[in-house]
PDB file of N, CA and C in Angstrom:
ATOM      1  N   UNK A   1       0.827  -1.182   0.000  1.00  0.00           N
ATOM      2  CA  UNK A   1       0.000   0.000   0.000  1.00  0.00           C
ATOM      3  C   UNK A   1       0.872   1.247   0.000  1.00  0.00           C
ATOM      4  N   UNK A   2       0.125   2.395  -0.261  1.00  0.00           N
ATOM      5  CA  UNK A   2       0.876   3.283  -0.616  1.00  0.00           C
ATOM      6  C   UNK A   2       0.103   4.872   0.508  1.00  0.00           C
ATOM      7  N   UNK A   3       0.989   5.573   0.477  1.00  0.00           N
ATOM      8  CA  UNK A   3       0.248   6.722   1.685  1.00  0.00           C
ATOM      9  C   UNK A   3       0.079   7.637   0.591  1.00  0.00           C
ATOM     10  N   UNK A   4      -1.391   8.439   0.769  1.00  0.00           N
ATOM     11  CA  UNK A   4      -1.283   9.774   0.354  1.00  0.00           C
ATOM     12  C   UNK A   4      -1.030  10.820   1.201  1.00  0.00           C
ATOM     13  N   UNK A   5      -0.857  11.886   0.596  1.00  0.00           N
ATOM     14  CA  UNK A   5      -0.295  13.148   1.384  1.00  0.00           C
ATOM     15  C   UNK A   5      -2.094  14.089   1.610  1.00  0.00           C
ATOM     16  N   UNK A   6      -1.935  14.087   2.586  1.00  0.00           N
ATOM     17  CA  UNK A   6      -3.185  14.604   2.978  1.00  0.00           C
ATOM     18  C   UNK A   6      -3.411  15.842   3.247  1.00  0.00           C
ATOM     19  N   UNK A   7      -3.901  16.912   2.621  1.00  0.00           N
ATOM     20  CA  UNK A   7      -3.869  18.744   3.161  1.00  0.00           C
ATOM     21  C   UNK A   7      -5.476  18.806   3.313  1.00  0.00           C
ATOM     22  N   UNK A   8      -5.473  19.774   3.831  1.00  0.00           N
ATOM     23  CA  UNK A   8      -6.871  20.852   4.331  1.00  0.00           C
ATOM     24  C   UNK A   8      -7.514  21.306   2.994  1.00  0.00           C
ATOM     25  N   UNK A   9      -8.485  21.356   3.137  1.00  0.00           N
ATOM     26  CA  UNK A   9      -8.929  22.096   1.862  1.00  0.00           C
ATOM     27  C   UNK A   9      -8.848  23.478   1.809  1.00  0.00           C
ATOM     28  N   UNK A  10      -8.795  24.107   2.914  1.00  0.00           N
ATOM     29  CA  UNK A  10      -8.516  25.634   2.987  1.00  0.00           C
ATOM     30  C   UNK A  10      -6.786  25.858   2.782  1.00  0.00           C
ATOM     31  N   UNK A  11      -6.128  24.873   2.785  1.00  0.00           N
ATOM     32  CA  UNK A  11      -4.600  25.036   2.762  1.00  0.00           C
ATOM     33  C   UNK A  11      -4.414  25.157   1.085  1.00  0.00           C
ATOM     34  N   UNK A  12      -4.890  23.736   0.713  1.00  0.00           N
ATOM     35  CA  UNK A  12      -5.167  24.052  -0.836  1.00  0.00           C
ATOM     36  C   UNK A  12      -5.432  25.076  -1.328  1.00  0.00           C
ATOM     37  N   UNK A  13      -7.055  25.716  -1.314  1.00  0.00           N
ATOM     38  CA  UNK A  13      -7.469  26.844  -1.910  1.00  0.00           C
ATOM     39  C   UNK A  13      -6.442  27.870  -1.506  1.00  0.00           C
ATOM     40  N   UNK A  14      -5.688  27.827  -0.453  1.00  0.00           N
ATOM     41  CA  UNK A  14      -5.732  29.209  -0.555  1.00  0.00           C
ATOM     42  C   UNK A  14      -3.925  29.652  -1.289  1.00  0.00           C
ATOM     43  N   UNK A  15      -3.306  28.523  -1.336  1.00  0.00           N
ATOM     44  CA  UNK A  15      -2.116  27.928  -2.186  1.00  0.00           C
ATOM     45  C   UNK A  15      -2.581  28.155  -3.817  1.00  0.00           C
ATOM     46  N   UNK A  16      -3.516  27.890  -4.277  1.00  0.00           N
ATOM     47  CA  UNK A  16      -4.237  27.882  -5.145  1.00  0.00           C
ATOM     48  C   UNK A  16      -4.577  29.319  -5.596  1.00  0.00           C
ATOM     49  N   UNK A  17      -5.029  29.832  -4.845  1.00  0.00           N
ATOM     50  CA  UNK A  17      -4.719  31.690  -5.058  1.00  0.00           C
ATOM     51  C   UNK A  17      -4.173  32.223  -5.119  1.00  0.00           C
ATOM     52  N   UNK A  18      -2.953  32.220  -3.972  1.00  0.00           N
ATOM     53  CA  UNK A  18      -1.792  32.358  -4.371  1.00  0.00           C
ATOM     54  C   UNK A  18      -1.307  32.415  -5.600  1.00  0.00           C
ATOM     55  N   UNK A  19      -0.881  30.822  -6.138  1.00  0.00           N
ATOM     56  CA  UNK A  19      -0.368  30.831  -7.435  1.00  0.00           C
ATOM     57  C   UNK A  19      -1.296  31.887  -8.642  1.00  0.00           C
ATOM     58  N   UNK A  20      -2.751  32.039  -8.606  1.00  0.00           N
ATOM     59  CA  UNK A  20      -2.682  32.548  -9.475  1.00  0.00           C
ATOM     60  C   UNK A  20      -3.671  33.855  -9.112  1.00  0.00           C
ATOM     61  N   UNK A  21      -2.674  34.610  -8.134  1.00  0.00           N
ATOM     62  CA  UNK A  21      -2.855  35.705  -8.603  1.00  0.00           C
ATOM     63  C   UNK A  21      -4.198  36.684  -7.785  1.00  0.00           C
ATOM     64  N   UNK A  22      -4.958  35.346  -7.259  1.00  0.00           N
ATOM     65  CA  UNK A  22      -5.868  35.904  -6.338  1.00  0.00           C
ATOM     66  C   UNK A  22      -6.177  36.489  -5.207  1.00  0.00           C
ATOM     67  N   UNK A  23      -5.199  36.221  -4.232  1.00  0.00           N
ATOM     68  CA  UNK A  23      -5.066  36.258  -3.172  1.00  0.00           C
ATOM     69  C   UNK A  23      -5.324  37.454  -2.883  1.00  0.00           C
ATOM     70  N   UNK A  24      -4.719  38.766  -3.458  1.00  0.00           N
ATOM     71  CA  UNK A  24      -4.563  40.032  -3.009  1.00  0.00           C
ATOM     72  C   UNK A  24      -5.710  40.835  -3.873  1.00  0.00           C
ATOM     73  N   UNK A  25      -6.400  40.434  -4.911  1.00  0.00           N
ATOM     74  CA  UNK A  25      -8.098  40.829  -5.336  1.00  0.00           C
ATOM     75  C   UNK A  25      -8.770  40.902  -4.082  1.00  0.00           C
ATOM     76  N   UNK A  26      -9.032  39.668  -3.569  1.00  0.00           N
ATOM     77  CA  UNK A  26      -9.924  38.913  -2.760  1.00  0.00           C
ATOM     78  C   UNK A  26     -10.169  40.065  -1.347  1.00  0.00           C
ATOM     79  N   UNK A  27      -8.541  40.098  -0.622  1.00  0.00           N
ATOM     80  CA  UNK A  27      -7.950  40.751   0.130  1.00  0.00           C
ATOM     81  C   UNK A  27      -8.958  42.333   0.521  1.00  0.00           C
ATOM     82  N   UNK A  28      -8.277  42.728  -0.761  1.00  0.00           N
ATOM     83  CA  UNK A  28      -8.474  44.615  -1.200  1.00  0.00           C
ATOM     84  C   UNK A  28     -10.008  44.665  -0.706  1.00  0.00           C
ATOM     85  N   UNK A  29     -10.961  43.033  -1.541  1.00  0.00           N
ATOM     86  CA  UNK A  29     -12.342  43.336  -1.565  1.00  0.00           C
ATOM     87  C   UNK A  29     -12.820  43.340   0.035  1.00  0.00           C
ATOM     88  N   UNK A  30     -12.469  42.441   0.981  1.00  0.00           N
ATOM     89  CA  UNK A  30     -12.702  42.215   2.109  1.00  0.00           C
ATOM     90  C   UNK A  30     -12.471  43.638   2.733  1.00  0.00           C
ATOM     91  N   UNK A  31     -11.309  44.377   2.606  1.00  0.00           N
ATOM     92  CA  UNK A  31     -11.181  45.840   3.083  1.00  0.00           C
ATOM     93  C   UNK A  31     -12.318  46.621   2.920  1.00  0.00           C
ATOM     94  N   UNK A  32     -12.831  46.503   1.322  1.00  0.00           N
ATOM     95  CA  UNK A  32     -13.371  47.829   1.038  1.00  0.00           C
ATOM     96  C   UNK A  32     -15.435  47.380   1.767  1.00  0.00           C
ATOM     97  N   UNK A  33     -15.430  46.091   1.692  1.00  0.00           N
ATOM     98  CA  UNK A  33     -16.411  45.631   2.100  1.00  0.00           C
ATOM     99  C   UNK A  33     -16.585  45.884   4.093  1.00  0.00           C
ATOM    100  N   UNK A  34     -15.231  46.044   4.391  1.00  0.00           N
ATOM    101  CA  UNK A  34     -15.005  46.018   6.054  1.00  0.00           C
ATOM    102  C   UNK A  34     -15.518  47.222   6.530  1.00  0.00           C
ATOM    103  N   UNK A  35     -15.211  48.096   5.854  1.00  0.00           N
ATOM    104  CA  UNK A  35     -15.048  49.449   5.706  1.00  0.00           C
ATOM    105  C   UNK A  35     -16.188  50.104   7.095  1.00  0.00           C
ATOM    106  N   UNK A  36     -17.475  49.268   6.618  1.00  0.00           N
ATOM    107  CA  UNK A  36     -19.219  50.013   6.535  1.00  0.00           C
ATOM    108  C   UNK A  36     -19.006  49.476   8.417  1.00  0.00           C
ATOM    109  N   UNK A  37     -18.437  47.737   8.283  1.00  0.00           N
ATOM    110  CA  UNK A  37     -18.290  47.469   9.911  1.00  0.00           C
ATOM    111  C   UNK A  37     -17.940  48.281  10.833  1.00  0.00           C
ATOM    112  N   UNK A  38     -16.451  47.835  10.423  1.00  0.00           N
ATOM    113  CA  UNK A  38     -15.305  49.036  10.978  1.00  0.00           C
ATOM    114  C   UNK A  38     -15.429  50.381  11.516  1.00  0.00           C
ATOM    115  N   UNK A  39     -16.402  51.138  10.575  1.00  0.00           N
ATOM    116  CA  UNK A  39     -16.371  52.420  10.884  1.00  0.00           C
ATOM    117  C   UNK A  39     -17.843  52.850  11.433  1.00  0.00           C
ATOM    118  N   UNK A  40     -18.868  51.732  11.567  1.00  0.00           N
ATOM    119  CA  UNK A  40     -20.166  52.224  12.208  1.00  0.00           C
ATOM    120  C   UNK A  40     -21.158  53.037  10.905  1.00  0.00           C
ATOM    121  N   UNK A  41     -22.241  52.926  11.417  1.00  0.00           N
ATOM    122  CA  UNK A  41     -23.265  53.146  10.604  1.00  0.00           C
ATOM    123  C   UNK A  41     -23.279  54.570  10.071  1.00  0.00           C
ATOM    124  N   UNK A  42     -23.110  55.423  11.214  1.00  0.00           N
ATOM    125  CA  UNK A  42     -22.903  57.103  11.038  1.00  0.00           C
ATOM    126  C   UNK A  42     -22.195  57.230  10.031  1.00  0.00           C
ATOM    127  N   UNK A  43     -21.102  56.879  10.150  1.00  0.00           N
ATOM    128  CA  UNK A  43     -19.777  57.191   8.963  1.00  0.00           C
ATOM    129  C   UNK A  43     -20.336  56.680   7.417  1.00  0.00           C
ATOM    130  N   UNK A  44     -20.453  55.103   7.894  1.00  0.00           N
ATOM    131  CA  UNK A  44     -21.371  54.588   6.057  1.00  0.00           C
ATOM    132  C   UNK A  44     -21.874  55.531   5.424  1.00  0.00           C
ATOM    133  N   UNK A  45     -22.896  55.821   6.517  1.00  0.00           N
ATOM    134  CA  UNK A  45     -23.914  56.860   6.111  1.00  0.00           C
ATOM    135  C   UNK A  45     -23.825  58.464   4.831  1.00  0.00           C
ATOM    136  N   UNK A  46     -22.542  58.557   5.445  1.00  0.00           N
ATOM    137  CA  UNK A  46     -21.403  59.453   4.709  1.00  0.00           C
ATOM    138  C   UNK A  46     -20.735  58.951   3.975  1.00  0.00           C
ATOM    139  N   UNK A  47     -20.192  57.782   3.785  1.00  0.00           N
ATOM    140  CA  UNK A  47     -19.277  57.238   2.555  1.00  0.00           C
ATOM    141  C   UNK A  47     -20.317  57.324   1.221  1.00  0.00           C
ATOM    142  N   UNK A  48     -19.437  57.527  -0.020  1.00  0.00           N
ATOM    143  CA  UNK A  48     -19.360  57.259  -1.173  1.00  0.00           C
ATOM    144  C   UNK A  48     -18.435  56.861  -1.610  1.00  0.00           C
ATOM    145  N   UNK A  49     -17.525  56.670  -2.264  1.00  0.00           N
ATOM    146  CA  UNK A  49     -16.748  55.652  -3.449  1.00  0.00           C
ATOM    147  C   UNK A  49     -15.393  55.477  -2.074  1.00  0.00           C
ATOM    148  N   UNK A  50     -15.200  54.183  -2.647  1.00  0.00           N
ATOM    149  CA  UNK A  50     -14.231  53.274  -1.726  1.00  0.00           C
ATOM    150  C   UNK A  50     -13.247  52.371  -3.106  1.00  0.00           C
ATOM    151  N   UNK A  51     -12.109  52.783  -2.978  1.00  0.00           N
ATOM    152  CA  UNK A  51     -11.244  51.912  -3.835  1.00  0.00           C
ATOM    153  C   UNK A  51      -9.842  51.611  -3.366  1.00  0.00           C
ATOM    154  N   UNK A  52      -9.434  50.930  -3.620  1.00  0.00           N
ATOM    155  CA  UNK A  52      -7.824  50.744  -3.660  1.00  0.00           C
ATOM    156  C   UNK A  52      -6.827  50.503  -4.934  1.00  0.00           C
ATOM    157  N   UNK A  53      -6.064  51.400  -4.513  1.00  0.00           N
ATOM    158  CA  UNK A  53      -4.795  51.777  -5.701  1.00  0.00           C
ATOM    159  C   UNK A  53      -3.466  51.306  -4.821  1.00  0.00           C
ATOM    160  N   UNK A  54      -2.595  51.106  -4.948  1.00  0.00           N
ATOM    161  CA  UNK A  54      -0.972  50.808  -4.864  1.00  0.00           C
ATOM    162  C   UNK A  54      -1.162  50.619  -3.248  1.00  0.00           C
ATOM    163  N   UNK A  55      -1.938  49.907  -2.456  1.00  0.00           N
ATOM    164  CA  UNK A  55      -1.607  49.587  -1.056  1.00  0.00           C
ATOM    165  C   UNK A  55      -2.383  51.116  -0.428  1.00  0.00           C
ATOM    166  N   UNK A  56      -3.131  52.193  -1.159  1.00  0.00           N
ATOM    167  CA  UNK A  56      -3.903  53.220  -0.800  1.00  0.00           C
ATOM    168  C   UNK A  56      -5.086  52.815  -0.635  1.00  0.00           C
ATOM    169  N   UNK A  57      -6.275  53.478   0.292  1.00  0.00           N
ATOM    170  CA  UNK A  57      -7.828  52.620   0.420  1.00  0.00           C
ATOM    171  C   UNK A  57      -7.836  54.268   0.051  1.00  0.00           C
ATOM    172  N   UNK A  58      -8.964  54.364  -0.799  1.00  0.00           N
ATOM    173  CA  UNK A  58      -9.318  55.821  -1.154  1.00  0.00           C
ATOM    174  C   UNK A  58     -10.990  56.104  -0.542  1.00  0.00           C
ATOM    175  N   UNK A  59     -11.419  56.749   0.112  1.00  0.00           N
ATOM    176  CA  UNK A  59     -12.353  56.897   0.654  1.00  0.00           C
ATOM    177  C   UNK A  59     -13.191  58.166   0.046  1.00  0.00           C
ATOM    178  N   UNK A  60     -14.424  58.237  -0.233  1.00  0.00           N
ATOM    179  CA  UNK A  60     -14.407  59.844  -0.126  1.00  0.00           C
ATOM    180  C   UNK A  60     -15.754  60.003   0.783  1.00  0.00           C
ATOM    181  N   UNK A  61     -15.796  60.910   1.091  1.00  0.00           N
ATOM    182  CA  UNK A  61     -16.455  60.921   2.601  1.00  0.00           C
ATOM    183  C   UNK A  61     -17.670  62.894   2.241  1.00  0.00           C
ATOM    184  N   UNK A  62     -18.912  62.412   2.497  1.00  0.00           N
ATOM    185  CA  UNK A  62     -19.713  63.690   2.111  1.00  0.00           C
ATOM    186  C   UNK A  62     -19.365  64.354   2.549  1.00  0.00           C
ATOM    187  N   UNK A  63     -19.091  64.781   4.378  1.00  0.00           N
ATOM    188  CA  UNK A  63     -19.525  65.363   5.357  1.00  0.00           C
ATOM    189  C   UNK A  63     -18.342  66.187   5.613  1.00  0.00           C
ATOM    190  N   UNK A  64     -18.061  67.548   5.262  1.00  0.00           N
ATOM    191  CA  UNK A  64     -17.011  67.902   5.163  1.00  0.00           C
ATOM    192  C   UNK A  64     -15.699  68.108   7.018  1.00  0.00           C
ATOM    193  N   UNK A  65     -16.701  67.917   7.773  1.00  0.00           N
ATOM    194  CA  UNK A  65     -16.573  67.703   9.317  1.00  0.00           C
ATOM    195  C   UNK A  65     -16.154  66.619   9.974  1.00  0.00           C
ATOM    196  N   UNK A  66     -16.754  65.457   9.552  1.00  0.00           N
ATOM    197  CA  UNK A  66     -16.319  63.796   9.693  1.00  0.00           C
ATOM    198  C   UNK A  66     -15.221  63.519   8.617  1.00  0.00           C
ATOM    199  N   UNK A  67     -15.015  64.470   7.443  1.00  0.00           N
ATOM    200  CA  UNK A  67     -14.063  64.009   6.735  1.00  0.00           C
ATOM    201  C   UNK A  67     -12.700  64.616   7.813  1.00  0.00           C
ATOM    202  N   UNK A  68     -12.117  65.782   8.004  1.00  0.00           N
ATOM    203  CA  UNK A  68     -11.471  66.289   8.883  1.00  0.00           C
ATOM    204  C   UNK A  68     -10.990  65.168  10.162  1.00  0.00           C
ATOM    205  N   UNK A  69     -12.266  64.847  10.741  1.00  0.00           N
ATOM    206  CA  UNK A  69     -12.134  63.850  11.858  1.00  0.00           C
ATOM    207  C   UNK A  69     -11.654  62.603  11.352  1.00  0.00           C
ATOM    208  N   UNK A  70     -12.161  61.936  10.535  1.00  0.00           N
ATOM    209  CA  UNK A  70     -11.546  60.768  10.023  1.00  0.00           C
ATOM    210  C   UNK A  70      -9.810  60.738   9.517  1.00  0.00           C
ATOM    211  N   UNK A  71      -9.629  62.019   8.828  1.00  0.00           N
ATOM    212  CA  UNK A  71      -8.372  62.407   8.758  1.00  0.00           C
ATOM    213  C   UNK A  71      -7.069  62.432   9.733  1.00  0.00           C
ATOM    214  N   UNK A  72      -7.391  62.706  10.909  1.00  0.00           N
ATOM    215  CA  UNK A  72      -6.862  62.636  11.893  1.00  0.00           C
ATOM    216  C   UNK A  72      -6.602  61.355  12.589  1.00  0.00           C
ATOM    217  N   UNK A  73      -7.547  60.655  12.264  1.00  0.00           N
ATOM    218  CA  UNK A  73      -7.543  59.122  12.594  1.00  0.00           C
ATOM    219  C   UNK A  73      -7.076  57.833  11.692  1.00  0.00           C
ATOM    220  N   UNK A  74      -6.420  58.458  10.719  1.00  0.00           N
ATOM    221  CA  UNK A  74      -5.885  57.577   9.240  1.00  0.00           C
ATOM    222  C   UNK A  74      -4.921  56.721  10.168  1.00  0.00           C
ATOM    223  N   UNK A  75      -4.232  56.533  10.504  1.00  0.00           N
ATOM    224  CA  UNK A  75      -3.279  55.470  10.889  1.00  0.00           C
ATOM    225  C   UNK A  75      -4.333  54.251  12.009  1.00  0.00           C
ATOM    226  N   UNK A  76      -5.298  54.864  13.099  1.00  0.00           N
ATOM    227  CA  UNK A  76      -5.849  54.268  13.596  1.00  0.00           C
ATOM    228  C   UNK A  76      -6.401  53.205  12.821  1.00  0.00           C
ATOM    229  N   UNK A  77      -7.540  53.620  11.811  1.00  0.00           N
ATOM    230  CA  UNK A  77      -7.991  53.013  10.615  1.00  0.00           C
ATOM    231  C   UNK A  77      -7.681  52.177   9.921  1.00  0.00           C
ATOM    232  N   UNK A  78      -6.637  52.598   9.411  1.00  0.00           N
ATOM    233  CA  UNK A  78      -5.785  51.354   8.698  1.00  0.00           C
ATOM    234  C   UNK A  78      -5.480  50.484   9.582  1.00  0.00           C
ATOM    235  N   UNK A  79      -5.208  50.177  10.716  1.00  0.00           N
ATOM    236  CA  UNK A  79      -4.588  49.127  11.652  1.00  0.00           C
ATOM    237  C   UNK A  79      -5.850  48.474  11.887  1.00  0.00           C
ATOM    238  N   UNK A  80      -6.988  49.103  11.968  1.00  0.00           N
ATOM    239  CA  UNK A  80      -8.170  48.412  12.280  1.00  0.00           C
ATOM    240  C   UNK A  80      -8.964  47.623  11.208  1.00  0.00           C
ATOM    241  N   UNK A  81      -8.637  48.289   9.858  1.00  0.00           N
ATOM    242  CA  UNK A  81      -8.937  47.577   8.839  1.00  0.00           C
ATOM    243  C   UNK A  81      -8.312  45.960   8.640  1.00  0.00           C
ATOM    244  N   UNK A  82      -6.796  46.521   8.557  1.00  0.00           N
ATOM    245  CA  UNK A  82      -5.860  45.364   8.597  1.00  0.00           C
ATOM    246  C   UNK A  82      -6.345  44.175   9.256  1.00  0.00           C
ATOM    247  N   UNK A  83      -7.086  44.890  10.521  1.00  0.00           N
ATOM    248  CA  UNK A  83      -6.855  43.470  11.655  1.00  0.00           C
ATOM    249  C   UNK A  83      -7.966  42.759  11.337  1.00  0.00           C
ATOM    250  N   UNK A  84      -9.495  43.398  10.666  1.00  0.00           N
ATOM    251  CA  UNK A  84     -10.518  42.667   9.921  1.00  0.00           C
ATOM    252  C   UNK A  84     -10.266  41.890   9.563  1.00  0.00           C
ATOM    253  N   UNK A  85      -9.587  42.075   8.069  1.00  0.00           N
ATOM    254  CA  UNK A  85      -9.105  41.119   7.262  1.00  0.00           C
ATOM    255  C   UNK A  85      -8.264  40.215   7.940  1.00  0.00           C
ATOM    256  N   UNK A  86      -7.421  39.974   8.717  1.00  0.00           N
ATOM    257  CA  UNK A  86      -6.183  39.574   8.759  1.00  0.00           C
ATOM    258  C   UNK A  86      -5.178  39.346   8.043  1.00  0.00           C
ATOM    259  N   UNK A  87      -4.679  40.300   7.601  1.00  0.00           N
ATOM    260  CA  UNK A  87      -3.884  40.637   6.783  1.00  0.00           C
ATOM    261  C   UNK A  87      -3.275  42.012   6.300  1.00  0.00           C
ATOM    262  N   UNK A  88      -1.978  42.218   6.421  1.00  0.00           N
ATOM    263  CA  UNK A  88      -1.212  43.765   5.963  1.00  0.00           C
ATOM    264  C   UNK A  88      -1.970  43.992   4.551  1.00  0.00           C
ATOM    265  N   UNK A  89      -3.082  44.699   4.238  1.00  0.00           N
ATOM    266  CA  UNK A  89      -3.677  45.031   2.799  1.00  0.00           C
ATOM    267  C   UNK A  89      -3.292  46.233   2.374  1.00  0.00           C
ATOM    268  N   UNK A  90      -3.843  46.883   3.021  1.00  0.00           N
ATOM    269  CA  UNK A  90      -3.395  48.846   2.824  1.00  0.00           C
ATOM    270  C   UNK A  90      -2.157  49.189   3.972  1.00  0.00           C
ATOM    271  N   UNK A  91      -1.372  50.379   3.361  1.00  0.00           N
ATOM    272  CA  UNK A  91      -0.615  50.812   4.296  1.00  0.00           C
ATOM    273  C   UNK A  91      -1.279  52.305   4.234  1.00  0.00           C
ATOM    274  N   UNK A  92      -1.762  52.577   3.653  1.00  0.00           N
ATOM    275  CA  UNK A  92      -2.355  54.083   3.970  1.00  0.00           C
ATOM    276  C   UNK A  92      -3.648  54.299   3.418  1.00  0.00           C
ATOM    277  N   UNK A  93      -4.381  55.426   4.296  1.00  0.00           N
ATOM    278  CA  UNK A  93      -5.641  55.546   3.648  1.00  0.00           C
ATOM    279  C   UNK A  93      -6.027  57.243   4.034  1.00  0.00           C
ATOM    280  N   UNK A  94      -6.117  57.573   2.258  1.00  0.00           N
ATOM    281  CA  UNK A  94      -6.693  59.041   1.945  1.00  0.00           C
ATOM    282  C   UNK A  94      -7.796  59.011   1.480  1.00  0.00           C
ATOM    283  N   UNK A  95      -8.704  60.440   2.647  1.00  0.00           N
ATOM    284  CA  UNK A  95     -10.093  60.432   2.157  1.00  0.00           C
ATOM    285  C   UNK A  95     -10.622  61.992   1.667  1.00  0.00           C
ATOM    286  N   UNK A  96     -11.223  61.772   0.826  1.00  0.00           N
ATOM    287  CA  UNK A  96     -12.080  62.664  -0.287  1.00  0.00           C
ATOM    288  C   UNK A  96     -12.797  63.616  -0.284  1.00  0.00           C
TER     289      UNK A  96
END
């Protein structure tokens, strides 16, 4: 008889993304989707367009008052995003 090599199926898939390319799509989307958690209903409430460019989360934010405040809190943010996901996704985030 002979042994097979036995993995996880989540070890697979996610080896599997890796190789091609997925991994960090997937990632970005979980951020921009975290976003509405993360930051509470008030803030949502105020968001419009959410993207990511080069490791940037681009936010733009109505409220010209909460934008200011949120500004001040960019490093907080990002660490809190990060820790959603689990994973280093964005290193900075400018809002609109």
């Amino acid at each position: 008889m002979f042994r097979k090599s036995v993995e996880k199926l989540s070890d697979v898939l996610q080896r599997v993304m890796r190789q091609e390319g997925l991994e960090t799509p997937l990632l970005q989307k979980r951020i921009i989707y975290a976003w509405d958690e993360v930051m509470g209903e008030t803030v949502a409430r105020y968001t419009g367009d959410k993207f990511i460019k080069n490791q940037t989360l681009f936010v733009k934010i109505v409220n010209p008052a909460l934008r200011q405040d949120l500004t001040m809190m960019r490093s907080d943010i990002v660490r809190r995003l990060n820790e959603k996901v689990g994973a280093y996704v964005i290193s900075e985030l400018r809002i609109f």
